[in-house]
N, C-alpha and C. Protein backbone atom coordinates (compact mmCIF):
# COMPACT_ATOMS: atom_id res chain seq x y z
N UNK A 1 -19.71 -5.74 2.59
CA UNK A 1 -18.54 -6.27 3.28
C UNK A 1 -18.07 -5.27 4.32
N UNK A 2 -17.83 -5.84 5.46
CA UNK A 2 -17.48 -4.85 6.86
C UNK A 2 -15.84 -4.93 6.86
N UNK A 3 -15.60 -3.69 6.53
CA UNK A 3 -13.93 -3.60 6.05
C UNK A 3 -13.25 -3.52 7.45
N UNK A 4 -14.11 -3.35 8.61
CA UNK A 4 -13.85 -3.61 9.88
C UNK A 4 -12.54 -4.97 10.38
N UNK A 5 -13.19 -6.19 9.84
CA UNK A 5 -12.51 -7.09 9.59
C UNK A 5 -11.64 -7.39 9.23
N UNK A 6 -11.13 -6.79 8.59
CA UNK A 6 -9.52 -6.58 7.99
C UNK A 6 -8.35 -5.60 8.70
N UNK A 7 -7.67 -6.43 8.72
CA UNK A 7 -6.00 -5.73 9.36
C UNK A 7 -6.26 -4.50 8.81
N UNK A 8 -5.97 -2.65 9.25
CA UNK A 8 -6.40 -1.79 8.85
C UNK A 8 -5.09 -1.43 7.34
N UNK A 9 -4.53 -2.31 7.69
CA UNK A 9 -3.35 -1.99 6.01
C UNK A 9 -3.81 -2.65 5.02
N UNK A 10 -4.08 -3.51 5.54
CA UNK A 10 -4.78 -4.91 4.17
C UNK A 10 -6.17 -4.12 3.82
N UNK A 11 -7.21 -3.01 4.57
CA UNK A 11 -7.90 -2.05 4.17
C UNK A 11 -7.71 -1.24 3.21
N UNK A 12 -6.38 -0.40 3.87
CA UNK A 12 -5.56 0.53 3.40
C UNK A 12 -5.39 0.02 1.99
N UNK A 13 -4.90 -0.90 1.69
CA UNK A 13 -4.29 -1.31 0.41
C UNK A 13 -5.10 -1.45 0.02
N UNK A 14 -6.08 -2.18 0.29
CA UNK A 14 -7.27 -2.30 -1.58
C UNK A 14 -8.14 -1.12 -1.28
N UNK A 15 -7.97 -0.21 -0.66
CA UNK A 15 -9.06 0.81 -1.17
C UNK A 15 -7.73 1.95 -1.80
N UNK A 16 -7.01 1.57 -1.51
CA UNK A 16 -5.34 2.77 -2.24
C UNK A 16 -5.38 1.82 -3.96
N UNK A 17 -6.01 0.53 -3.86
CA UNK A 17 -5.64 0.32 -5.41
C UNK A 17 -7.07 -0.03 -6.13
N UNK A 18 -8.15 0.01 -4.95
CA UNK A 18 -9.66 0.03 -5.92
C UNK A 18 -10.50 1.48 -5.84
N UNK A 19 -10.14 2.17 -4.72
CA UNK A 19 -10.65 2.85 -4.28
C UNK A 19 -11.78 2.84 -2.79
N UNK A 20 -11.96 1.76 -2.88
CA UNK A 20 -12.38 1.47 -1.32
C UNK A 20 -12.57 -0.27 -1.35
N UNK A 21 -12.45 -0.93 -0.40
CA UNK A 21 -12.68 -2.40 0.23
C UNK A 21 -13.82 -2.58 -1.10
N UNK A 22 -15.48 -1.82 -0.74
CA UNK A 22 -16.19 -2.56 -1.24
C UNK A 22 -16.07 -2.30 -2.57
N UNK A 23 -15.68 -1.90 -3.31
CA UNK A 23 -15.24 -1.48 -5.07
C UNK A 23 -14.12 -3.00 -5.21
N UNK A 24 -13.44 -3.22 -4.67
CA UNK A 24 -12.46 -4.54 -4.73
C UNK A 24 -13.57 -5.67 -5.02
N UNK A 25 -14.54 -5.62 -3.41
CA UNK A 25 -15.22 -6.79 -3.46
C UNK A 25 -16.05 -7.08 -4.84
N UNK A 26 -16.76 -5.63 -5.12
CA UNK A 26 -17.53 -6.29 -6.41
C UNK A 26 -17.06 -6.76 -7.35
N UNK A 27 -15.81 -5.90 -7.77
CA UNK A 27 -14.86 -6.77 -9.12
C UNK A 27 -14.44 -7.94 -9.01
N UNK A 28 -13.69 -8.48 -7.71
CA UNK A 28 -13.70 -9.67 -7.38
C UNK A 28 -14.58 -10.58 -7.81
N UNK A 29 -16.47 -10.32 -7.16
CA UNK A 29 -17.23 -11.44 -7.42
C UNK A 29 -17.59 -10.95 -8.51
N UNK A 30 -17.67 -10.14 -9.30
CA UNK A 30 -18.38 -10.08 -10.73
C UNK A 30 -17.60 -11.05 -11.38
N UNK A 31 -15.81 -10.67 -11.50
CA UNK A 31 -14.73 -11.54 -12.05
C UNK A 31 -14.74 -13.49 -11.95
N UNK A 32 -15.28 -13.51 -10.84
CA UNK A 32 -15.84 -14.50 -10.69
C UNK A 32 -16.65 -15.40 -10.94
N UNK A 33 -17.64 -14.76 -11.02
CA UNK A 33 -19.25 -15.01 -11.62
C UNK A 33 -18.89 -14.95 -13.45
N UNK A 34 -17.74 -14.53 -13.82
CA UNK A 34 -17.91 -14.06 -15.26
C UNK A 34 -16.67 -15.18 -15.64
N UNK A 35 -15.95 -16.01 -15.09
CA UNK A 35 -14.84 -16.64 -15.30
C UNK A 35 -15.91 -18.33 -16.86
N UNK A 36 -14.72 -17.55 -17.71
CA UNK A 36 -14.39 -18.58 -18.97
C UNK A 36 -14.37 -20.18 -18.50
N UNK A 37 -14.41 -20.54 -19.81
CA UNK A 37 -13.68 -21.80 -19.77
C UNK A 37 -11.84 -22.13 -19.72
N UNK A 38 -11.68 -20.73 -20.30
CA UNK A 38 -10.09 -21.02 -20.70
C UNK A 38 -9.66 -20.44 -18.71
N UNK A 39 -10.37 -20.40 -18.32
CA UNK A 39 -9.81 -19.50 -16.67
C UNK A 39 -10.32 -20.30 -15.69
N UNK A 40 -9.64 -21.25 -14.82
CA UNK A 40 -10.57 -21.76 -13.49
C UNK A 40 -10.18 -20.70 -12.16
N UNK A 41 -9.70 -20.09 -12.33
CA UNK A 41 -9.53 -19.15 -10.97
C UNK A 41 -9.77 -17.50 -10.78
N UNK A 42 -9.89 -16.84 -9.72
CA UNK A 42 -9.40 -15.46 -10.02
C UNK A 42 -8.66 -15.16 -8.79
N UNK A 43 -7.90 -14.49 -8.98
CA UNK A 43 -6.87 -13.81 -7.99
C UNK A 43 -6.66 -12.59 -7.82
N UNK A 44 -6.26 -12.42 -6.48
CA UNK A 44 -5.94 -10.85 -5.91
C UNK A 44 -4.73 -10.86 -5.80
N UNK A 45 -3.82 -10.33 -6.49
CA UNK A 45 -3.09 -9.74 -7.14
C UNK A 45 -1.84 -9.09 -6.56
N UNK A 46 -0.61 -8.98 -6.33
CA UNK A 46 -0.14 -7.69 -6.01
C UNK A 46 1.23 -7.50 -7.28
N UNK A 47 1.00 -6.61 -8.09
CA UNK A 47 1.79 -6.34 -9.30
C UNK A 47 2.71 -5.52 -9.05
N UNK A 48 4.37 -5.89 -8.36
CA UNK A 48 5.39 -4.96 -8.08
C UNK A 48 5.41 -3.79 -8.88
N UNK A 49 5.66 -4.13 -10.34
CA UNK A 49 5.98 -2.90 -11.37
C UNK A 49 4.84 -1.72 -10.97
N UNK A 50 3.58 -1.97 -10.97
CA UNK A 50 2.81 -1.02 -10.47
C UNK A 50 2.46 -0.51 -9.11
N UNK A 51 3.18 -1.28 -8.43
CA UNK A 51 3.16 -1.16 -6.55
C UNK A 51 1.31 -1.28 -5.96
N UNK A 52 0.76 -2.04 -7.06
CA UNK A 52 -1.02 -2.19 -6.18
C UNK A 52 -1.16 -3.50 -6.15
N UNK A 53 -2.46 -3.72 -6.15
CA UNK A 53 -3.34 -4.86 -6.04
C UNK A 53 -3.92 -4.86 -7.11
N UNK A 54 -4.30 -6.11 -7.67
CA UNK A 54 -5.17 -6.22 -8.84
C UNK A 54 -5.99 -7.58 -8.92
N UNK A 55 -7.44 -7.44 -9.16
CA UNK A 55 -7.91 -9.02 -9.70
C UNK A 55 -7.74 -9.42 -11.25
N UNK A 56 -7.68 -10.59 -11.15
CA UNK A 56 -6.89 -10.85 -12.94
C UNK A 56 -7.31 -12.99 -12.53
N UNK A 57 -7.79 -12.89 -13.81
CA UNK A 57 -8.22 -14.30 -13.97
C UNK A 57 -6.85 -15.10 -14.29
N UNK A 58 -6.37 -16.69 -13.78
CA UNK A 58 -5.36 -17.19 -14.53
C UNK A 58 -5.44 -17.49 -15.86
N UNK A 59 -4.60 -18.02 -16.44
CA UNK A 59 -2.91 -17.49 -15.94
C UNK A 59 -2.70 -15.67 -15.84
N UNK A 60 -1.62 -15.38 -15.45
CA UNK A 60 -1.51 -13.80 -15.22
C UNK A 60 0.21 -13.68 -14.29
N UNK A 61 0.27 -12.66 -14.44
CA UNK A 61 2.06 -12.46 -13.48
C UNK A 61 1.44 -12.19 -12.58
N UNK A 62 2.46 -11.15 -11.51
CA UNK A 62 2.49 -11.02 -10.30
C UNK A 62 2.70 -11.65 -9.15
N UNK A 63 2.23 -11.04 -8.02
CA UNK A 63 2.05 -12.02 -6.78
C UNK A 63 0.82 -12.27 -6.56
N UNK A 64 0.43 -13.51 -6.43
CA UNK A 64 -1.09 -14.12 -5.70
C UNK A 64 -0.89 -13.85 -4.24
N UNK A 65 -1.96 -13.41 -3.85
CA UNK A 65 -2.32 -13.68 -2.41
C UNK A 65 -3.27 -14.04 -1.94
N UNK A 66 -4.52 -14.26 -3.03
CA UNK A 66 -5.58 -14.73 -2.35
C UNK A 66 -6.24 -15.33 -3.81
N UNK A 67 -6.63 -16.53 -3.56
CA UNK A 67 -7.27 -17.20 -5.35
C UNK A 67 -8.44 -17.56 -4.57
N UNK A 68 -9.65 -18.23 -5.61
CA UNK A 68 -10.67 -18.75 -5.80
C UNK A 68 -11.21 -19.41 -6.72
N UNK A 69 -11.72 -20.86 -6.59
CA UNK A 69 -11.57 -21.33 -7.55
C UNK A 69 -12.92 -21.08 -8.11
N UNK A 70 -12.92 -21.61 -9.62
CA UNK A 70 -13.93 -21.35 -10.54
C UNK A 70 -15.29 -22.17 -10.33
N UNK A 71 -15.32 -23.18 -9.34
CA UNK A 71 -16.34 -23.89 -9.09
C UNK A 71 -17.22 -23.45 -7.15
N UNK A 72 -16.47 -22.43 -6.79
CA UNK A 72 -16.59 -21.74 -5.11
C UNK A 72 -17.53 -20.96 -5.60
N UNK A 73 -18.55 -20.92 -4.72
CA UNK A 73 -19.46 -19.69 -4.57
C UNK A 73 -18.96 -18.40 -3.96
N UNK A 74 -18.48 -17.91 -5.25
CA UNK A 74 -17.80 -16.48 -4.65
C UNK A 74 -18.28 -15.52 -3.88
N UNK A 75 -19.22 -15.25 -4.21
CA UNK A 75 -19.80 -14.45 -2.84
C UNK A 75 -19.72 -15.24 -1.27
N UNK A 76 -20.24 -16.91 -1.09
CA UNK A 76 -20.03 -17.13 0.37
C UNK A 76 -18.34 -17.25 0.45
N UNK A 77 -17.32 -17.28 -0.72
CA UNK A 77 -15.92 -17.38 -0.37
C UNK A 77 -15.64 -15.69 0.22
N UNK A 78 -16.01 -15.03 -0.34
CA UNK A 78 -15.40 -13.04 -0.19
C UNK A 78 -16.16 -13.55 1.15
N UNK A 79 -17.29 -13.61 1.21
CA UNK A 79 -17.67 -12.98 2.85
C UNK A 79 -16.91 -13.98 4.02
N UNK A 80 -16.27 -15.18 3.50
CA UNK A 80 -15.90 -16.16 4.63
C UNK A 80 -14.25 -16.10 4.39
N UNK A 81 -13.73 -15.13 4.30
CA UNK A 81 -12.19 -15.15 3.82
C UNK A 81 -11.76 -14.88 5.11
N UNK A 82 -10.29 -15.08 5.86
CA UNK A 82 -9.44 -15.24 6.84
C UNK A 82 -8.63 -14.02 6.33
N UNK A 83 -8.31 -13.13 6.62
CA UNK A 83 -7.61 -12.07 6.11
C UNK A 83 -6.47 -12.22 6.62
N UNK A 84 -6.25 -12.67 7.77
CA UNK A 84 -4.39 -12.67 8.38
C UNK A 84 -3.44 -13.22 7.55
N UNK A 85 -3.94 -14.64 6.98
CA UNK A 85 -2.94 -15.36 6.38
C UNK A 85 -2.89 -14.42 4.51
N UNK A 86 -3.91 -13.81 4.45
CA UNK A 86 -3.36 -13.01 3.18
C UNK A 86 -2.98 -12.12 3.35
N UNK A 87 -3.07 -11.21 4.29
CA UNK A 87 -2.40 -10.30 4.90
C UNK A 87 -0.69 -10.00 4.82
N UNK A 88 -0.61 -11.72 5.70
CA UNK A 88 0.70 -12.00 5.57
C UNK A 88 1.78 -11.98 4.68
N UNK A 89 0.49 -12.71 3.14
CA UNK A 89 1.25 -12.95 2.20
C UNK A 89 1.18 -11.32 1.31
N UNK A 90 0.59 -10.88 1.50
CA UNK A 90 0.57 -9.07 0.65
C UNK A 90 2.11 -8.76 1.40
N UNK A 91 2.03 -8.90 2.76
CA UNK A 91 3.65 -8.25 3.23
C UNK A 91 4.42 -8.93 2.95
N UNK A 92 4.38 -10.31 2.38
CA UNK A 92 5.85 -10.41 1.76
C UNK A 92 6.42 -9.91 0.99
N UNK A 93 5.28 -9.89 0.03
CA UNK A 93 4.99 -9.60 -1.68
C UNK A 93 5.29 -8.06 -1.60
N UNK A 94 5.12 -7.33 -0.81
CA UNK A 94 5.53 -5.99 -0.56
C UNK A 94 6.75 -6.05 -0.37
N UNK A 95 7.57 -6.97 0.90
CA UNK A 95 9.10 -6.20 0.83
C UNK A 95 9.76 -7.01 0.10
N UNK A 96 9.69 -8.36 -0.27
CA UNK A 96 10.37 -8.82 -1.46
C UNK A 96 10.56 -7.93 -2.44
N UNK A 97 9.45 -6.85 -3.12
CA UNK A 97 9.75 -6.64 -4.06
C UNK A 97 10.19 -4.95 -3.71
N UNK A 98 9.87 -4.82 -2.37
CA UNK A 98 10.33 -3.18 -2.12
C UNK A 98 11.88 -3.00 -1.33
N UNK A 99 12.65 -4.52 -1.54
CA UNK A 99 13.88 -3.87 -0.61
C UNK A 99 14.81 -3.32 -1.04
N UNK A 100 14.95 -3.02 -2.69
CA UNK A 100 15.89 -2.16 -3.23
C UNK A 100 15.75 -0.68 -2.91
N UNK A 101 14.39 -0.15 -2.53
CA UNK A 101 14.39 1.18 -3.04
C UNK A 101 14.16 1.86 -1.43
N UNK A 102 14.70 0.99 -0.38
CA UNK A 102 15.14 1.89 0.69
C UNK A 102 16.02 2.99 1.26
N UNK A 103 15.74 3.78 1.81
CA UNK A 103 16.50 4.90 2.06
C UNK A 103 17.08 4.90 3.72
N UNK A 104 18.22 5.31 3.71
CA UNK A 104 18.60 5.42 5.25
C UNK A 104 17.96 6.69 5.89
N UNK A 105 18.39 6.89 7.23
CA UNK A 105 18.40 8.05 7.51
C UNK A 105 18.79 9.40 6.79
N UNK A 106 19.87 9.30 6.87
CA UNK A 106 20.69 10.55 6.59
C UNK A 106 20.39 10.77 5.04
N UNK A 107 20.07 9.87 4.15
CA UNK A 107 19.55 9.86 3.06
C UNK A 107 18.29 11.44 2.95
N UNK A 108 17.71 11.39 4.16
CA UNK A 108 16.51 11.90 4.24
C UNK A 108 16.60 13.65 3.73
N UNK A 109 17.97 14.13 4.19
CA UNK A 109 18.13 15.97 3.48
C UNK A 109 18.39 15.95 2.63
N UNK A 110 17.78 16.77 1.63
CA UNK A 110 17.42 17.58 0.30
C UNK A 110 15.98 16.60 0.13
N UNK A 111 15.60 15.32 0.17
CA UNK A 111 14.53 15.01 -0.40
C UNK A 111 13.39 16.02 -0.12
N UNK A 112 12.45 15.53 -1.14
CA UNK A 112 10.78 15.92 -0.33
C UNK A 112 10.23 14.28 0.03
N UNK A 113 9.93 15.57 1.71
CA UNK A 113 10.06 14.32 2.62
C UNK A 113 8.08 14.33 3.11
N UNK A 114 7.64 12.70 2.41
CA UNK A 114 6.40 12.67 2.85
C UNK A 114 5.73 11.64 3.96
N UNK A 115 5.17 11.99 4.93
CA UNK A 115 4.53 11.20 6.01
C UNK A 115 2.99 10.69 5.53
N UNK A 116 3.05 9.46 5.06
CA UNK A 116 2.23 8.45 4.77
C UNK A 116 1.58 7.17 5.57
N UNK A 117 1.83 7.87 7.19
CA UNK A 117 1.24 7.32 7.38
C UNK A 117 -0.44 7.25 7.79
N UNK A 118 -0.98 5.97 7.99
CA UNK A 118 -2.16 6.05 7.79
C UNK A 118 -3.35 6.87 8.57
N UNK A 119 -4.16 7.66 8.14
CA UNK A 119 -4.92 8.43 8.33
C UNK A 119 -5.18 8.70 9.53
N UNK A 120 -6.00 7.67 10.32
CA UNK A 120 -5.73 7.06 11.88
C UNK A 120 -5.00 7.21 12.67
N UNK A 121 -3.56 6.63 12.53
CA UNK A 121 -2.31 6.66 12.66
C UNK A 121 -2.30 7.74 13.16
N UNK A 122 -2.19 8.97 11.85
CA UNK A 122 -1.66 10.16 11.96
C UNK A 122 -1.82 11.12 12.89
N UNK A 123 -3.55 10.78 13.08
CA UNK A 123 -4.42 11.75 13.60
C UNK A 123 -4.32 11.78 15.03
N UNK A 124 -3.92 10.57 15.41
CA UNK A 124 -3.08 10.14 16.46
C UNK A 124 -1.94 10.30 17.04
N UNK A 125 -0.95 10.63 16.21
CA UNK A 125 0.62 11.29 16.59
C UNK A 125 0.55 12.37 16.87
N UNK A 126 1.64 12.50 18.35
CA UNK A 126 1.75 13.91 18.20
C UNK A 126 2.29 14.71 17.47
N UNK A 127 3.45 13.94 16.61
CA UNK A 127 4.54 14.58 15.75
C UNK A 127 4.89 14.11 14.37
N UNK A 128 5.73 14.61 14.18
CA UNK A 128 6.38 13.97 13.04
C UNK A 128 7.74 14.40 12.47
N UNK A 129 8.42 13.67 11.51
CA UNK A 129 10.12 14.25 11.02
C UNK A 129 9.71 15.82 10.75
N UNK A 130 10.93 16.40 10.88
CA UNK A 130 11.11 17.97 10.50
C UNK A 130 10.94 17.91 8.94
N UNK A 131 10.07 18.73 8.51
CA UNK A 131 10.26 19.28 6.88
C UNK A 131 8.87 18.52 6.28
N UNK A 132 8.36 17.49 7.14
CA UNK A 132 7.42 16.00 6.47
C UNK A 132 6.14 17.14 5.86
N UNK A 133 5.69 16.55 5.39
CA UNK A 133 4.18 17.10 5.01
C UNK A 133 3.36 14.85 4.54
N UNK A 134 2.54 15.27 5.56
CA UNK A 134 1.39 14.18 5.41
C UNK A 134 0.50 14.23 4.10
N UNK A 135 0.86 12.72 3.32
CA UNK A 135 -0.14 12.71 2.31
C UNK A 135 -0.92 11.46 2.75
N UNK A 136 -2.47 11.18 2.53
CA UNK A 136 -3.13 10.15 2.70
C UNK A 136 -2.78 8.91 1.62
N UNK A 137 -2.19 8.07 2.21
CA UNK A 137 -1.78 6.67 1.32
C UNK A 137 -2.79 6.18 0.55
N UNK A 138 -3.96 6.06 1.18
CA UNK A 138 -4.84 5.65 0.81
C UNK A 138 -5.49 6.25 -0.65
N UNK A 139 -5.27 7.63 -0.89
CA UNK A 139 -5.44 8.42 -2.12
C UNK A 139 -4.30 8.42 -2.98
N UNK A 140 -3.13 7.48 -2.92
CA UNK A 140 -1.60 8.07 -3.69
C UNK A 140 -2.39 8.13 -5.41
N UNK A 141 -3.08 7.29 -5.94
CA UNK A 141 -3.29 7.57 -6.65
C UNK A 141 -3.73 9.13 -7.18
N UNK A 142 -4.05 9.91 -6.21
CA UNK A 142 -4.40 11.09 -6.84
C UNK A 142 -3.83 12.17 -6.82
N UNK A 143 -2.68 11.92 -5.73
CA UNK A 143 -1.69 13.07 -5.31
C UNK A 143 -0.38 12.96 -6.01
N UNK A 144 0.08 12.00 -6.47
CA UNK A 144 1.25 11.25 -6.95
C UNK A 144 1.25 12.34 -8.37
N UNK A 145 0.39 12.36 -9.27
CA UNK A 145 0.77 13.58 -9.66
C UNK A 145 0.96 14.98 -9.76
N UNK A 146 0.52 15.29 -8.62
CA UNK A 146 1.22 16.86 -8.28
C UNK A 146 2.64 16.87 -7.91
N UNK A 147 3.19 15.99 -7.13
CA UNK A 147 4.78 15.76 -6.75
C UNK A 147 5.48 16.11 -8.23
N UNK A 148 6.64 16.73 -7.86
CA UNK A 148 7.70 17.11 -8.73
C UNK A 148 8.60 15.86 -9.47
N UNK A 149 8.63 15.74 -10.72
CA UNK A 149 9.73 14.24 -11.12
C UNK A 149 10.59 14.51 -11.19
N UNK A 150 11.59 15.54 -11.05
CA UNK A 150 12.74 15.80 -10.92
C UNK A 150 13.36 15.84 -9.52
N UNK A 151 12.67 15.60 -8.70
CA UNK A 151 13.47 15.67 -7.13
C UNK A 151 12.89 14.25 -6.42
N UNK A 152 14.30 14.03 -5.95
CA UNK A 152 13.81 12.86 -5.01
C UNK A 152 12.92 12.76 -3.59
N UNK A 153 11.98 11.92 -3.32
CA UNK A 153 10.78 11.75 -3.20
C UNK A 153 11.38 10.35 -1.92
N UNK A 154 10.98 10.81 -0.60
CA UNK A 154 11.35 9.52 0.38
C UNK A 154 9.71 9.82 1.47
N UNK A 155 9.55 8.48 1.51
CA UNK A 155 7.99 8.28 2.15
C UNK A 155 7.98 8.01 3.28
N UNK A 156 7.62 8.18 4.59
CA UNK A 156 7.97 7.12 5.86
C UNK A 156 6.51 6.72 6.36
N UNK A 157 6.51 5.48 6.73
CA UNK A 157 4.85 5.05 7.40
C UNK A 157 5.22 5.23 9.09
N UNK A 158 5.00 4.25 9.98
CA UNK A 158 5.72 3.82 11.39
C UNK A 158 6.66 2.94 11.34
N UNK A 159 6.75 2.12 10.61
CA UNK A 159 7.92 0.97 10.86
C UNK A 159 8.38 0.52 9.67
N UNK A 160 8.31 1.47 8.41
CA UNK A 160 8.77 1.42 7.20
C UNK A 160 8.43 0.12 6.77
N UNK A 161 7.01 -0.26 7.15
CA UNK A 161 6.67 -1.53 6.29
C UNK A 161 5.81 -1.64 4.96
N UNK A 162 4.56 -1.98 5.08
CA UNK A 162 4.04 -2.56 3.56
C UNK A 162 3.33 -0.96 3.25
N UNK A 163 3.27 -0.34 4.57
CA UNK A 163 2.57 1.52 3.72
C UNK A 163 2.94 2.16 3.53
N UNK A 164 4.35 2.32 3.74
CA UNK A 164 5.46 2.95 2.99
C UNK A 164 6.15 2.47 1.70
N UNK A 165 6.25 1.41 1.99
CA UNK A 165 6.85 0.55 0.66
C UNK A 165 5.79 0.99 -0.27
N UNK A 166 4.66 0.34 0.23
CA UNK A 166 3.72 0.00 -0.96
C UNK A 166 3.42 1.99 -1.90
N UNK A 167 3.54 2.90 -0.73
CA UNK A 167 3.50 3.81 -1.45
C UNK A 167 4.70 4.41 -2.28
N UNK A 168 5.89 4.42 -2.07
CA UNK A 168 6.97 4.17 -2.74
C UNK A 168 6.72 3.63 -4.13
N UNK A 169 6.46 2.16 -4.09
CA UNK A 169 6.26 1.86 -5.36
C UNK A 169 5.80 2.70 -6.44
N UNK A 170 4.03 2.56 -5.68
CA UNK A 170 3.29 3.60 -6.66
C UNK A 170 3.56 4.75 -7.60
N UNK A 171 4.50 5.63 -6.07
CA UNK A 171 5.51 6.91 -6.84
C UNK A 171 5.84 6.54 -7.46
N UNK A 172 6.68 4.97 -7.84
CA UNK A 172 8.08 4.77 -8.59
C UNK A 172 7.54 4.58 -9.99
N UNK A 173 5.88 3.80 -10.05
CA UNK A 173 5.26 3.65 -11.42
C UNK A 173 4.72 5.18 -11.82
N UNK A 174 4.71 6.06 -10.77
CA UNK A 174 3.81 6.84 -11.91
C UNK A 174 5.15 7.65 -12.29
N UNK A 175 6.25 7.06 -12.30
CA UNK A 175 7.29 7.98 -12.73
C UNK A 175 8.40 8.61 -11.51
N UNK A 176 8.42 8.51 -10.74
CA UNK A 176 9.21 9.44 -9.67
C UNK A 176 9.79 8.96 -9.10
N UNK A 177 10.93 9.84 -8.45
CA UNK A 177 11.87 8.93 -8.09
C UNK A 177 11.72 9.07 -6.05
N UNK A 178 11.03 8.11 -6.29
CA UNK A 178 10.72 8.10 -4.62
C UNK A 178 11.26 6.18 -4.22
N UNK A 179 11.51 6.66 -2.80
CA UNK A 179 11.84 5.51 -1.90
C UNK A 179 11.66 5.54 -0.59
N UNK A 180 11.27 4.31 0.23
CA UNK A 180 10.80 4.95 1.61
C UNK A 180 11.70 4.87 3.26
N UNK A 181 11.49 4.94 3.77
CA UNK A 181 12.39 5.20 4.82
C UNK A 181 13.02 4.32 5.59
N UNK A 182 13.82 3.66 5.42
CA UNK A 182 13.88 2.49 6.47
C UNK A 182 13.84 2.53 8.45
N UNK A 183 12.69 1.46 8.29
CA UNK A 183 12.26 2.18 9.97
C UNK A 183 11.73 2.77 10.29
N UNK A 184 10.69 3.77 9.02
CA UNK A 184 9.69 4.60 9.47
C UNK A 184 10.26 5.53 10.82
N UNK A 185 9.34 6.15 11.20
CA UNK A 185 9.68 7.42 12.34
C UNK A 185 9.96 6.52 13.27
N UNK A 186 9.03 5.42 13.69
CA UNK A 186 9.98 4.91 14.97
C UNK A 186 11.24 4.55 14.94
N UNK A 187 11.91 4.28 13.98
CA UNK A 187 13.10 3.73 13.94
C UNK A 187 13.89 5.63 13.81
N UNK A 188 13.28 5.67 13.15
CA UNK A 188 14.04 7.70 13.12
C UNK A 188 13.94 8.17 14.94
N UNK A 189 12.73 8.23 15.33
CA UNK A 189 12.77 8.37 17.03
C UNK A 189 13.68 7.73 17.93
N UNK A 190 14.03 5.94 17.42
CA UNK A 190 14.87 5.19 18.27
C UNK A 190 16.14 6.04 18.39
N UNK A 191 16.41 6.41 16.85
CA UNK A 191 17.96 6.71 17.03
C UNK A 191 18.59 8.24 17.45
N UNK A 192 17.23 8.85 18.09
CA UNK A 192 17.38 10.13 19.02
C UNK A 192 17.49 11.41 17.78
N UNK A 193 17.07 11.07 16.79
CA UNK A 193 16.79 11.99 15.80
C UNK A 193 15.40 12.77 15.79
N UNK A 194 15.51 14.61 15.79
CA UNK A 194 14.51 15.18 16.17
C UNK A 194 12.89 14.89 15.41
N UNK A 195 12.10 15.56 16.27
CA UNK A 195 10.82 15.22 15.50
C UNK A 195 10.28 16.63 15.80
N UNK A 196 9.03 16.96 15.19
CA UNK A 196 8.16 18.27 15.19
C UNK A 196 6.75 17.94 15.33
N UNK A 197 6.52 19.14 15.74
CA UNK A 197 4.76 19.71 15.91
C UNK A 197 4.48 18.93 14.16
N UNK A 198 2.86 18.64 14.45
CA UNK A 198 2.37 18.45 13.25
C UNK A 198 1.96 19.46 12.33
N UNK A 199 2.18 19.51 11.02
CA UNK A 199 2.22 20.98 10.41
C UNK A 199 2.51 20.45 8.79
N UNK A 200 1.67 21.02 8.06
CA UNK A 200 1.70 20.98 6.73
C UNK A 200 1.05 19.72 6.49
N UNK A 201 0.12 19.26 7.00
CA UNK A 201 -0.85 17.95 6.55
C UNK A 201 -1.52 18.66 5.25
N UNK A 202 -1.53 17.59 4.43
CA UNK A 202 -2.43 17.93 3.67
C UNK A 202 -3.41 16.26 2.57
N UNK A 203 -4.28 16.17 2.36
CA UNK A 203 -4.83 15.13 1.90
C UNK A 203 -4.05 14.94 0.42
């Protein structure tokens, strides 16, 4: 599967909750290929409490964003999928369930303050908030526990949408008390609030 094809967040996200695009795809069609009698579908997943993605046969909680039914040739369905319109629906399913745990501006001193946004992105900016240190979203699973649980934890992407949220969450399941920025840096830049040299990246 050419992960090319996909919106680079809708990337971002299933390789931040499988470990890469094609690790999603196989569980997907194995899940598929392996579906019961008691199960006609499988679905991709997005489980607030845990802030990822998940495949899970019905019935099951969460948010659906992308099903298949039990009689589709899953492999020609994965390779012939439309990604925008699930796309769409992952960002709902993201700020529906991420609009409590926003942070303002000014919110932003004393936290530890992390720049999440995406890899690309980053490598690309010239700058970023004063104090930020860059973690790769795409890895939260592996960095999320070195962060401190006793101090509050605020994330910013560019426009404080589904890669900030969505990493927020994550923090929030593995315990920590993180929330992400509302507005990301552009909205911090709009409102004539300083920015810095890039400095303290770290994976």
């Amino acid at each position: 599967m050419d992960a090319s094809v996909l919106p680079p967040p809708m990337a971002l996200a299933l390789a931040a909750s499988f470990g890469s695009v094609e690790r999603w795809r196989e569980e997907f069609v194995a899940m598929g290929k392996a579906l019961g009698e008691a199960s006609e579908r499988v679905l991709l997943v997005f489980q607030p409490r845990e802030g990822r993605l998940v495949n899970q046969p019905t019935p099951g909680g969460g948010m659906a964003i992308l099903a298949v039914d039990k009689a589709d040739d899953i492999e020609a369905f994965v390779a012939g999928i439309d990604w925008n319109p699930v796309y769409e629906r992952y960002q709902e399913a993201v700020h529906a369930a991420s609009e409590a745990f926003g942070a303002e501006q000014d919110e932003v001193t004393g936290a530890l303050l992390l720049d999440v946004r995406r890899a690309g992105v980053f490598e690309q900016a010239p700058s970023m908030i004063p104090g930020a240190r860059w973690r790769d979203p795409a890895a939260v699973g592996r960095w999320a526990g070195e962060l401190p649980a006793d101090r509050e934890v605020i994330v910013y992407c560019v426009y404080g949408h589904e890669v900030g949220r969505s990493t927020a969450m994550r923090l929030r399941a593995a315990g920590l008390k993180a929330r992400y920025l509302r507005g990301g840096i552009d909205g911090w830049q709009a409102a004539g609030r300083p920015l810095a040299g890039k400095t303290g990246a770290a994976s």
